[in-house]
PDB file of N, CA and C in Angstrom:
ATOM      1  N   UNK A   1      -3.987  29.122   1.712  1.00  0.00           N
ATOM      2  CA  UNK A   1      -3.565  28.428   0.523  1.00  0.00           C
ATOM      3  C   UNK A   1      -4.759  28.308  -0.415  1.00  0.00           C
ATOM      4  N   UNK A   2      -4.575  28.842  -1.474  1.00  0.00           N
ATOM      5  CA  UNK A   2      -5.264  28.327  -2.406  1.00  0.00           C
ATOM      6  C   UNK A   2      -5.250  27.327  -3.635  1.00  0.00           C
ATOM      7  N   UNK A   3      -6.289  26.553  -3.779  1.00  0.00           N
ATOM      8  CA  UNK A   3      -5.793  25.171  -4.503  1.00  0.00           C
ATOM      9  C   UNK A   3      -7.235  25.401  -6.061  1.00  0.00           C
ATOM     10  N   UNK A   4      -6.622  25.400  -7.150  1.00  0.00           N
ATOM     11  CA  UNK A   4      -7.531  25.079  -8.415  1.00  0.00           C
ATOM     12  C   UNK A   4      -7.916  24.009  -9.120  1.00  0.00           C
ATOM     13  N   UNK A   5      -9.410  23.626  -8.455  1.00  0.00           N
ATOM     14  CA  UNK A   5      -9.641  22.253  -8.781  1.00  0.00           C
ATOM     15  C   UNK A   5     -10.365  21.884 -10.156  1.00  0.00           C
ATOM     16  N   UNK A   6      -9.847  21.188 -11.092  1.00  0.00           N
ATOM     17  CA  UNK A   6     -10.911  20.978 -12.390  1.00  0.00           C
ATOM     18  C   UNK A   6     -12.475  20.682 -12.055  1.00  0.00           C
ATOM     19  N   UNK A   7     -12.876  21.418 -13.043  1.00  0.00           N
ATOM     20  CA  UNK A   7     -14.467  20.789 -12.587  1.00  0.00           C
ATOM     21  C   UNK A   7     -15.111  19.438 -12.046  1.00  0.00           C
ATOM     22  N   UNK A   8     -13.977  18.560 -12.878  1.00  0.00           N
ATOM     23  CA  UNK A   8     -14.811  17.127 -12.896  1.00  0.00           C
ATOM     24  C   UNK A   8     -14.071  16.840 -11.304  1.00  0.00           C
ATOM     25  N   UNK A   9     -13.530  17.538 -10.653  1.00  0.00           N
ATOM     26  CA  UNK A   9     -12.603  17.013  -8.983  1.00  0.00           C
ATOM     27  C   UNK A   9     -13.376  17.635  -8.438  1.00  0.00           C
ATOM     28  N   UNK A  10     -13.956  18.830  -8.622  1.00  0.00           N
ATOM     29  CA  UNK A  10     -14.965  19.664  -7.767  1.00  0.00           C
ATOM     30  C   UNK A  10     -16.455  18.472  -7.551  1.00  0.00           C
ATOM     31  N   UNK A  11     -16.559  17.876  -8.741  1.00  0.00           N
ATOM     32  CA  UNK A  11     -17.773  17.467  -8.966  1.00  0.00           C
ATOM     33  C   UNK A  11     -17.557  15.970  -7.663  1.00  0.00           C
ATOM     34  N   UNK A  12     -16.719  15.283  -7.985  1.00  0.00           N
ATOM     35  CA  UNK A  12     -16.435  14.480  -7.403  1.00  0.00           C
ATOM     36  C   UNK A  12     -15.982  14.730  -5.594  1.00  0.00           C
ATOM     37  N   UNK A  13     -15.663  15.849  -5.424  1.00  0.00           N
ATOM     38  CA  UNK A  13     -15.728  15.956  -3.899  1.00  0.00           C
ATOM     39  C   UNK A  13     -17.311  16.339  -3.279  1.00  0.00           C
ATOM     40  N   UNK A  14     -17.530  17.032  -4.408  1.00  0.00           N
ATOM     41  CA  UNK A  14     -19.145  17.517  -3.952  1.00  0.00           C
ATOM     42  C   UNK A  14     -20.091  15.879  -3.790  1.00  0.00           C
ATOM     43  N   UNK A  15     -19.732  15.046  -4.373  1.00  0.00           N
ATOM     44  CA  UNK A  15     -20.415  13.904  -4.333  1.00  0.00           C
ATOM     45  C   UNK A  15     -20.316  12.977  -3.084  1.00  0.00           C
ATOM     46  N   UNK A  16     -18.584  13.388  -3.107  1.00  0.00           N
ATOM     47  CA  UNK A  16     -18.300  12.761  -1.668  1.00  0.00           C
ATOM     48  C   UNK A  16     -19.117  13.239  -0.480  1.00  0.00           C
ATOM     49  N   UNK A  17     -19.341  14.097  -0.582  1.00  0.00           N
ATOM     50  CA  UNK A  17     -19.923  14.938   0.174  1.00  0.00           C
ATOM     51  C   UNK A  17     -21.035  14.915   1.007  1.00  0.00           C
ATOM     52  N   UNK A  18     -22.009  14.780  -0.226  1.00  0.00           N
ATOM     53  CA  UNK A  18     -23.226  14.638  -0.117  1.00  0.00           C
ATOM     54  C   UNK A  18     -23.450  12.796   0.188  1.00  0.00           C
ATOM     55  N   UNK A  19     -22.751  12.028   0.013  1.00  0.00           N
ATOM     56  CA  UNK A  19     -22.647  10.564   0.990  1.00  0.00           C
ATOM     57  C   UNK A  19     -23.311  10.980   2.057  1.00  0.00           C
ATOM     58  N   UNK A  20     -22.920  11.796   2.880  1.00  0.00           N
ATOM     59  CA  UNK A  20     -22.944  12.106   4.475  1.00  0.00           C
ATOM     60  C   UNK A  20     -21.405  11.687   4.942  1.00  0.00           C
ATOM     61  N   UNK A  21     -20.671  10.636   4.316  1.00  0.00           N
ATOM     62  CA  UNK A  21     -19.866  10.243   4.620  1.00  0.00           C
ATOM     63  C   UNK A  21     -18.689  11.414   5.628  1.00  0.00           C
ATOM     64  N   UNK A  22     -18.733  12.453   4.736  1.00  0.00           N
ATOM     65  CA  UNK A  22     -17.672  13.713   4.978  1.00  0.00           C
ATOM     66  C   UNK A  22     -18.614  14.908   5.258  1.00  0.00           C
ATOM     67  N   UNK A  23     -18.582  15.704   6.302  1.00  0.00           N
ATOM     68  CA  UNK A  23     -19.216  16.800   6.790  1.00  0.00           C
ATOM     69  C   UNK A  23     -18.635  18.201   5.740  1.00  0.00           C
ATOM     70  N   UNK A  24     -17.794  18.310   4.943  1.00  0.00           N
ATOM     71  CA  UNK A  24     -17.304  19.309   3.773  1.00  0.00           C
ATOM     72  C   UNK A  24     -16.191  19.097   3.058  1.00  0.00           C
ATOM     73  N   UNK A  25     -15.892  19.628   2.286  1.00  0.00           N
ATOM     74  CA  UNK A  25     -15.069  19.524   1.115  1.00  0.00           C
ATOM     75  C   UNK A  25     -13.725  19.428   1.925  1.00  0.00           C
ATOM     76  N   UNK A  26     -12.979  20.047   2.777  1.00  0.00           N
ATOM     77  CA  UNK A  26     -12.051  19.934   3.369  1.00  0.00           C
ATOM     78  C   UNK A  26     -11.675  18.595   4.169  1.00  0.00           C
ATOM     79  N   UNK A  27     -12.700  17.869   4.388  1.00  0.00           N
ATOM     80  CA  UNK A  27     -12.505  16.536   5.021  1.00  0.00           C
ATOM     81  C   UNK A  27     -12.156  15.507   3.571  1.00  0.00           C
ATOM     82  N   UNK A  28     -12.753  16.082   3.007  1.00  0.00           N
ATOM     83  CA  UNK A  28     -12.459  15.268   1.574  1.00  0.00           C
ATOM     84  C   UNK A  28     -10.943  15.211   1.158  1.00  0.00           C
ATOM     85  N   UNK A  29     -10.573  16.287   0.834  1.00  0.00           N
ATOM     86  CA  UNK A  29      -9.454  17.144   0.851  1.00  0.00           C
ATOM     87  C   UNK A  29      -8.514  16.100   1.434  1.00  0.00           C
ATOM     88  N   UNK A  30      -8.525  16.879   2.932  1.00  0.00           N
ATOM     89  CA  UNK A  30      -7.659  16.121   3.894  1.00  0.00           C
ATOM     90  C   UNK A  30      -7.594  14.395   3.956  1.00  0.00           C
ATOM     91  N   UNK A  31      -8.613  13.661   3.483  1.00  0.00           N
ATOM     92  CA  UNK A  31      -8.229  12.418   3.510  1.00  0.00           C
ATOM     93  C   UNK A  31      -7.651  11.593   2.357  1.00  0.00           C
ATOM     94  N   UNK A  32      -7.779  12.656   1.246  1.00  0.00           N
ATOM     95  CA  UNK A  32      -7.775  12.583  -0.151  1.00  0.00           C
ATOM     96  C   UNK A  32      -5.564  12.325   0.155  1.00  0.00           C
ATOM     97  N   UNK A  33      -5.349  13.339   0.914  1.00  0.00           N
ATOM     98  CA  UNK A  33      -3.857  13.641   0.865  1.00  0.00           C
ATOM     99  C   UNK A  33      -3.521  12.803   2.026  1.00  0.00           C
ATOM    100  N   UNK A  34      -4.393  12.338   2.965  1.00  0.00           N
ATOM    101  CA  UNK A  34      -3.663  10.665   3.921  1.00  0.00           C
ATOM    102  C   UNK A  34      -3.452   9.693   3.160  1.00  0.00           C
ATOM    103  N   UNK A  35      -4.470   9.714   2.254  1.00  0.00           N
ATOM    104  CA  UNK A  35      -4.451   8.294   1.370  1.00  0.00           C
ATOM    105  C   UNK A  35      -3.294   8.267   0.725  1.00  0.00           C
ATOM    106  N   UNK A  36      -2.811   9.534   0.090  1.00  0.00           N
ATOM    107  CA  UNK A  36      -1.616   9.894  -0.969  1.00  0.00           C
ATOM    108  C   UNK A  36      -0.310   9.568  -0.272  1.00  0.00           C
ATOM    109  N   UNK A  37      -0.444  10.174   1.201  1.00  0.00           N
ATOM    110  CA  UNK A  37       0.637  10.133   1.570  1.00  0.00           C
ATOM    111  C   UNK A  37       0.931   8.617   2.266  1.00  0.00           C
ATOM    112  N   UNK A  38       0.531   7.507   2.472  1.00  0.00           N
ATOM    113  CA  UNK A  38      -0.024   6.416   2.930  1.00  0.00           C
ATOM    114  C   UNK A  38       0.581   5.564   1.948  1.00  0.00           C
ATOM    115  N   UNK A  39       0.219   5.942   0.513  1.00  0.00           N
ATOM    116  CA  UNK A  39       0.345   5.172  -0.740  1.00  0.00           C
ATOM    117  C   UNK A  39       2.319   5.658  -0.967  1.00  0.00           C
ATOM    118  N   UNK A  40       2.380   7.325  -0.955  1.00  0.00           N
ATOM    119  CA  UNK A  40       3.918   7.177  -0.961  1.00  0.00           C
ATOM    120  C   UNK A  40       4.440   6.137   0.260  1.00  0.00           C
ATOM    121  N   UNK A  41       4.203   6.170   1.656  1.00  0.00           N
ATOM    122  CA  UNK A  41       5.059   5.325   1.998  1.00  0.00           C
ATOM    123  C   UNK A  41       5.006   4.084   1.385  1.00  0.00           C
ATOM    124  N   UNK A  42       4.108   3.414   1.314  1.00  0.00           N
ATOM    125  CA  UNK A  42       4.113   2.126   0.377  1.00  0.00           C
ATOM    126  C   UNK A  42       5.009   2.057  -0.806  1.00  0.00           C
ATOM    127  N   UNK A  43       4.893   2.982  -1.415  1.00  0.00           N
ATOM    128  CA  UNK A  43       5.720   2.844  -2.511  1.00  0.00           C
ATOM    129  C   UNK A  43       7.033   2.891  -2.222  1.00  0.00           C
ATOM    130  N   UNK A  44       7.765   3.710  -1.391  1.00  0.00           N
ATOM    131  CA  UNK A  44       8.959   3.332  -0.769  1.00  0.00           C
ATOM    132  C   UNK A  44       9.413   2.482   0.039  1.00  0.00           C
ATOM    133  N   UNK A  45       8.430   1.741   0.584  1.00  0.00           N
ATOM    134  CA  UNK A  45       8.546   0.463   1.222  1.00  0.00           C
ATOM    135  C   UNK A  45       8.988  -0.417  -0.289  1.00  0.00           C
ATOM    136  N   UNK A  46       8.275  -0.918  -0.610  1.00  0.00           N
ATOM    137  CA  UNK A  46       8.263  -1.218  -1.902  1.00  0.00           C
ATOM    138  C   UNK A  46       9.357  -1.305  -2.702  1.00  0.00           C
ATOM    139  N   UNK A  47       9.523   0.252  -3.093  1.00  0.00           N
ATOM    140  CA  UNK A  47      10.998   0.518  -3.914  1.00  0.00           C
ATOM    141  C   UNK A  47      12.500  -0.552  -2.696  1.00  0.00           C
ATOM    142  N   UNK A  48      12.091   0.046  -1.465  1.00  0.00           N
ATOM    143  CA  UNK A  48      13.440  -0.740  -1.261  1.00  0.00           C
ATOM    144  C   UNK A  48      13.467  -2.376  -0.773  1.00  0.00           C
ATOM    145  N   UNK A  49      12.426  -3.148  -0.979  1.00  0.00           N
ATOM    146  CA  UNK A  49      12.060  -4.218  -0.950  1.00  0.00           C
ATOM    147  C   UNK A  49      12.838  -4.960  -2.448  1.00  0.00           C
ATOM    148  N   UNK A  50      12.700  -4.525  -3.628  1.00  0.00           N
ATOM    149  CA  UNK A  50      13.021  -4.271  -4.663  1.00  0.00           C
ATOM    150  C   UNK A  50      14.244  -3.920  -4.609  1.00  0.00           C
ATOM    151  N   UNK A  51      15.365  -2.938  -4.366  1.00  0.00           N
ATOM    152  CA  UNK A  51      16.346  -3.011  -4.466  1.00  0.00           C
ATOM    153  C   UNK A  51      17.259  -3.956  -3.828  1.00  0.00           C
ATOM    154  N   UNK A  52      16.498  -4.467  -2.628  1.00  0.00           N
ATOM    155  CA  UNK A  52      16.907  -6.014  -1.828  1.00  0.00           C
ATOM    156  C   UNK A  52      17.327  -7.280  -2.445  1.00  0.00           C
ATOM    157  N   UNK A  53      16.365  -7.092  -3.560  1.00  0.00           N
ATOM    158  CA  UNK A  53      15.651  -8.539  -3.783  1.00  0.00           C
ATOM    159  C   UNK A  53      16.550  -8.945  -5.201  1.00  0.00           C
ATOM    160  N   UNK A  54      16.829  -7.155  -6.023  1.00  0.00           N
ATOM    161  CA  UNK A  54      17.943  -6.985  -7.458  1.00  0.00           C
ATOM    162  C   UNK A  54      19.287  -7.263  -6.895  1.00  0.00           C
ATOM    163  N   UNK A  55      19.543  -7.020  -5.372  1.00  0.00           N
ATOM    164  CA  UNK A  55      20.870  -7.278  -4.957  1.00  0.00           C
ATOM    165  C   UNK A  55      20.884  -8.769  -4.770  1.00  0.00           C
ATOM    166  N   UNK A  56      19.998  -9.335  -4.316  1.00  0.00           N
ATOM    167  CA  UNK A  56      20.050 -11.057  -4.115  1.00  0.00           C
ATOM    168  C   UNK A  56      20.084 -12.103  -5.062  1.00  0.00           C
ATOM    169  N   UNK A  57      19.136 -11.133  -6.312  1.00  0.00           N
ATOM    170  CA  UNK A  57      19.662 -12.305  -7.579  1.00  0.00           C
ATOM    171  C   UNK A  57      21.049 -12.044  -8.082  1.00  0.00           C
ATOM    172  N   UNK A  58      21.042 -10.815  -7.893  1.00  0.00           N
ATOM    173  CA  UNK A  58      22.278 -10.421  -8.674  1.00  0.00           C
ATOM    174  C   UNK A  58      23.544 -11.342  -7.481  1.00  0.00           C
ATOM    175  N   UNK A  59      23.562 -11.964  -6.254  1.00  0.00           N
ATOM    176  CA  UNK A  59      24.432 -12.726  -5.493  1.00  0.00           C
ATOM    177  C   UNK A  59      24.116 -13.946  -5.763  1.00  0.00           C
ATOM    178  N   UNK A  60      23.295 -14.669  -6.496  1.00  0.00           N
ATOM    179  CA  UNK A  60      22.757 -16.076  -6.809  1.00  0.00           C
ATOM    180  C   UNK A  60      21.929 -16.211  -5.829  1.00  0.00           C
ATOM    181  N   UNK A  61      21.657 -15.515  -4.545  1.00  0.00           N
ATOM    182  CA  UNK A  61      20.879 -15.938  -3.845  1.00  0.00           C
ATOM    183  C   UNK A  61      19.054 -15.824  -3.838  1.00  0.00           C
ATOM    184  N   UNK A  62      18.865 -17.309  -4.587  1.00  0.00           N
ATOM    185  CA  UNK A  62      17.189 -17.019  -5.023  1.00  0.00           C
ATOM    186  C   UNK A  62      16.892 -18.213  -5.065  1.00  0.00           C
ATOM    187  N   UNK A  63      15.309 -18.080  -4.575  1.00  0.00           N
ATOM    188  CA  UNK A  63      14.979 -19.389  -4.400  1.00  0.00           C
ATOM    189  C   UNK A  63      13.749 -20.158  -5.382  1.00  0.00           C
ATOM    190  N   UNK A  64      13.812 -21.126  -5.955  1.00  0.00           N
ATOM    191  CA  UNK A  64      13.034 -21.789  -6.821  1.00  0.00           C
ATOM    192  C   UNK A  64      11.896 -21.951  -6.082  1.00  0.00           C
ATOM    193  N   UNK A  65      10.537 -21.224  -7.375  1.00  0.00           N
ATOM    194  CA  UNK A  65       9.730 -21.508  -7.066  1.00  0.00           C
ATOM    195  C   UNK A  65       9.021 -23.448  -7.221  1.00  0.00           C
ATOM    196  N   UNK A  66       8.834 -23.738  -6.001  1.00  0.00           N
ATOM    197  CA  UNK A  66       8.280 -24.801  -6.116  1.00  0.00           C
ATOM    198  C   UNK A  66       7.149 -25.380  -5.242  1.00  0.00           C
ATOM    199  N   UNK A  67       6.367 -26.279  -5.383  1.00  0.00           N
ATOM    200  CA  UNK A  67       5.824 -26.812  -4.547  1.00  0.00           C
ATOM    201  C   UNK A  67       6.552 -26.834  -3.089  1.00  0.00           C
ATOM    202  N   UNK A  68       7.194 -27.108  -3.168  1.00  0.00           N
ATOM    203  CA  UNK A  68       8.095 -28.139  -1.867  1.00  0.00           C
ATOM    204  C   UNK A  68       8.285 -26.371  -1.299  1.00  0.00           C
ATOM    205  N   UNK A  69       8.796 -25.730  -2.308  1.00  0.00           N
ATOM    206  CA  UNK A  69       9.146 -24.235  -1.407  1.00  0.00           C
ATOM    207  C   UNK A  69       8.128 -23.697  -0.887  1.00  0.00           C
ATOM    208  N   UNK A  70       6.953 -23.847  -1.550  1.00  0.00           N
ATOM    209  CA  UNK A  70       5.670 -23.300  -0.139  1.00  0.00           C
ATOM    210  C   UNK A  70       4.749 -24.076   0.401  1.00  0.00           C
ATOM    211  N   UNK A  71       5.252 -25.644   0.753  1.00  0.00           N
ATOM    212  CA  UNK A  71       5.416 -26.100   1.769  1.00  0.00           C
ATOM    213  C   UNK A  71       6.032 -25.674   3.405  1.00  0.00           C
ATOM    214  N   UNK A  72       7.297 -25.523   2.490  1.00  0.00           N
ATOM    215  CA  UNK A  72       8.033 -25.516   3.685  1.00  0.00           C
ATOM    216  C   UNK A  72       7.280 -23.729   4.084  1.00  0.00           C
ATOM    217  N   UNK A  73       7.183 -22.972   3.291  1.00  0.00           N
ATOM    218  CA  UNK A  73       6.699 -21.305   4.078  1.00  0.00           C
ATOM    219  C   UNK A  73       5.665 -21.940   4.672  1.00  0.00           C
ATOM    220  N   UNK A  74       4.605 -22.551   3.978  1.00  0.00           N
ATOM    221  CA  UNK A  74       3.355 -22.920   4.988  1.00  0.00           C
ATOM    222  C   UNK A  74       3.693 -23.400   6.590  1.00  0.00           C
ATOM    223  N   UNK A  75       4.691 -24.386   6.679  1.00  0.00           N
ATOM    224  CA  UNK A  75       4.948 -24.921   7.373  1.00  0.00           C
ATOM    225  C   UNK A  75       5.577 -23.942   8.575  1.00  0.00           C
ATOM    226  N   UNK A  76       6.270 -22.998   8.136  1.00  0.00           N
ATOM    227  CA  UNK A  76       6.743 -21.946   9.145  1.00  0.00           C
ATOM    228  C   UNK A  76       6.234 -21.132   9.193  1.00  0.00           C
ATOM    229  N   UNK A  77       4.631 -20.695   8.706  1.00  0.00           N
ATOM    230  CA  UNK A  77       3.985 -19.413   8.995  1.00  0.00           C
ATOM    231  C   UNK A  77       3.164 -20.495  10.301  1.00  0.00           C
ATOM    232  N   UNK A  78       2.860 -21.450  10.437  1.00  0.00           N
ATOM    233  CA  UNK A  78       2.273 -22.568  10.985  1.00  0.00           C
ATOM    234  C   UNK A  78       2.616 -22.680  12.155  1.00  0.00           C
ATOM    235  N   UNK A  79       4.024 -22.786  12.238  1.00  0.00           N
ATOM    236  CA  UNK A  79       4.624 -22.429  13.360  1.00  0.00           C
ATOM    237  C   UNK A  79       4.590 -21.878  13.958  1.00  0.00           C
ATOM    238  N   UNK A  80       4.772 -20.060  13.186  1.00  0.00           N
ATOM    239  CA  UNK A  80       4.931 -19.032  13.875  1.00  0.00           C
ATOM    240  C   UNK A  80       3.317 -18.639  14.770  1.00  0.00           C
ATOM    241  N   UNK A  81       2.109 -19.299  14.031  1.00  0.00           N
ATOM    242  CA  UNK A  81       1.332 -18.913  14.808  1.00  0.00           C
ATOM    243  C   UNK A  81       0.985 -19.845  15.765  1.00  0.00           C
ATOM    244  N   UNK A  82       1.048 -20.844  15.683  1.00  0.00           N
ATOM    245  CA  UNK A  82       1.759 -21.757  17.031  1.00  0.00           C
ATOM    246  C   UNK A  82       2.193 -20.692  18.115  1.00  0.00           C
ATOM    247  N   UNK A  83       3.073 -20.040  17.956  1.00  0.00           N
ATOM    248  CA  UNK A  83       4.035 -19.697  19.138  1.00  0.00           C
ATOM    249  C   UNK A  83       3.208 -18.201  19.445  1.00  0.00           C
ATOM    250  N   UNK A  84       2.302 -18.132  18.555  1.00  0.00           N
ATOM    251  CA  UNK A  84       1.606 -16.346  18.752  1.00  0.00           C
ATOM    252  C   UNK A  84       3.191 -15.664  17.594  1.00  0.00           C
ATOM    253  N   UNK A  85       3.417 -15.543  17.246  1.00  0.00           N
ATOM    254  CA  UNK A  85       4.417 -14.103  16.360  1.00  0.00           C
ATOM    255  C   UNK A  85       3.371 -13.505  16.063  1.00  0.00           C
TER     256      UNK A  85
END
C-alpha cells in the first residue's frame, strides 16, 4: 500500500520519531490509526448515548438539574463504592 503524505505530516512523523518515543515512521503510522480508530468508537458510543437521551426528552422523561439532584448521584456513586461496583 502506498500512502501520500503532505510535507508538513511527513515533518511531523519524522519528529515523532526522533522523540525515541517510536523506533520508525510505521509505528507512528500504526498508532496514529489506533488512536483514530479508538476515537471512532467513542464517537459512536456517543452518537447513541445521544439518540437515548433525544428519545427521553422527547417522553418527558428528564431530570432537573439541581442541587438536590447531585446530591442524591453523590449519594449513590457513594454507595456503589461502598459495596466495591
Amino acid at each position: 500500500m502506498n500512502v501520500s503524505l503532505t510535507p508538513q505530516l511527513e515533518t511531523l512523523i519524522r519528529q515523532k520519531v526522533e522523540t525515541g518515543r517510536y523506533n520508525n515512521a510505521s509505528e507512528v503510522v500504526r498508532e496514529a490509526l489506533r488512536l483514530l480508530h479508538d476515537q471512532d468508537k467513542r464517537d459512536a458510543w456517543l452518537r447513541s448515548k445521544i439518540v437515548v437521551a433525544e428519545q427521553q426528552v422527547r417522553e418527558g422523561r428528564v431530570t432537573e438539574d439541581s442541587d438536590a439532584m447531585w446530591e442524591e448521584t453523590d449519594r449513590g456513586v457513594d454507595e456503589r463504592l461502598r459495596r466495591g461496583d
